[in-house]
Protein backbone atom coordinates (compact mmCIF):
# COMPACT_ATOMS: atom_id res chain seq x y z
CA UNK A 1 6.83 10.70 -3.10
CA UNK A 2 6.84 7.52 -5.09
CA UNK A 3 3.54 6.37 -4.01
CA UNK A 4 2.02 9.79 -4.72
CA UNK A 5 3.89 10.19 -8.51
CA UNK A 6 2.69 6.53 -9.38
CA UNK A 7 -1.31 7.12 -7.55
CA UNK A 8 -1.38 9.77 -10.12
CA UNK A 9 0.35 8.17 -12.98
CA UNK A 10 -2.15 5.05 -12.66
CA UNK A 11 -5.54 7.22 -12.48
CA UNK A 12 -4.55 9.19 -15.02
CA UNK A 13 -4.22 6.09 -16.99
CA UNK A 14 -7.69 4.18 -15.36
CA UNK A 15 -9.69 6.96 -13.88
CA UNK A 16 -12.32 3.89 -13.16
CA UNK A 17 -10.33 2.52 -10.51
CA UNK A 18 -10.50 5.80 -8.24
CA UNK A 19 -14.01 4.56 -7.00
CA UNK A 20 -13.23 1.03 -6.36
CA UNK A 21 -10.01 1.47 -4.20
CA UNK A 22 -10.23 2.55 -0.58
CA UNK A 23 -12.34 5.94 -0.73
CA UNK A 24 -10.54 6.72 -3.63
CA UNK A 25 -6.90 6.64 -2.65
CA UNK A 26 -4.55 3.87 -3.96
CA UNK A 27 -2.15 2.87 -1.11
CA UNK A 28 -2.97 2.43 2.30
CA UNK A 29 -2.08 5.16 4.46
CA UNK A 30 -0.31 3.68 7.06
CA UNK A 31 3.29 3.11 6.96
CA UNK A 32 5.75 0.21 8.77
CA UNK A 33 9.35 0.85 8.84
CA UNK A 34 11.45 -1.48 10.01
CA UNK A 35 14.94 -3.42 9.03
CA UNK A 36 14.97 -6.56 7.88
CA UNK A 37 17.51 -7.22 9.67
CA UNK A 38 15.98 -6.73 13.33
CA UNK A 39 12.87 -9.16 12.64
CA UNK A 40 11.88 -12.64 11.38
CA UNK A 41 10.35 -13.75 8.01
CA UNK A 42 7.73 -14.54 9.72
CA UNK A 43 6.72 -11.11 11.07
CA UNK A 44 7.07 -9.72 7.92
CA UNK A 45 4.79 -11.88 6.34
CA UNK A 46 2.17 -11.27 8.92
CA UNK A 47 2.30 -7.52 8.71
CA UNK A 48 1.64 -7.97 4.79
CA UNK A 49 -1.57 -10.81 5.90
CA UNK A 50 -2.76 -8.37 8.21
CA UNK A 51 -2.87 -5.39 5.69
CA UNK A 52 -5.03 -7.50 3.17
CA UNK A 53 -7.67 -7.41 6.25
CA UNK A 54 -8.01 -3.68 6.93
């Protein structure tokens, strides 16, 4: 819900940025859930890395 109220907010705001941003859509559509808790720094940090490549 958050994403989706703030995608909205933000074009509404810069309509321009619709056509540079992946097809149109402002987050990326896949999710990771996990607790930090359960996994290292370091995991979490490549997760992000690996989400600047796709």
């Amino acid at each position: 819900m958050m994403k989706g109220i703030s995608a909205r907010r933000i074009f509404v705001r810069h309509p321009e940025l619709k056509s540079k941003l992946w097809g149109g859509h402002l987050w990326n559509p896949s999710t990771y859930i996990e607790t930090i808790g359960h996994i290292s720094e370091d995991t979490v940090r490549k997760y992000i890395e690996d989400q600047k490549k796709k």
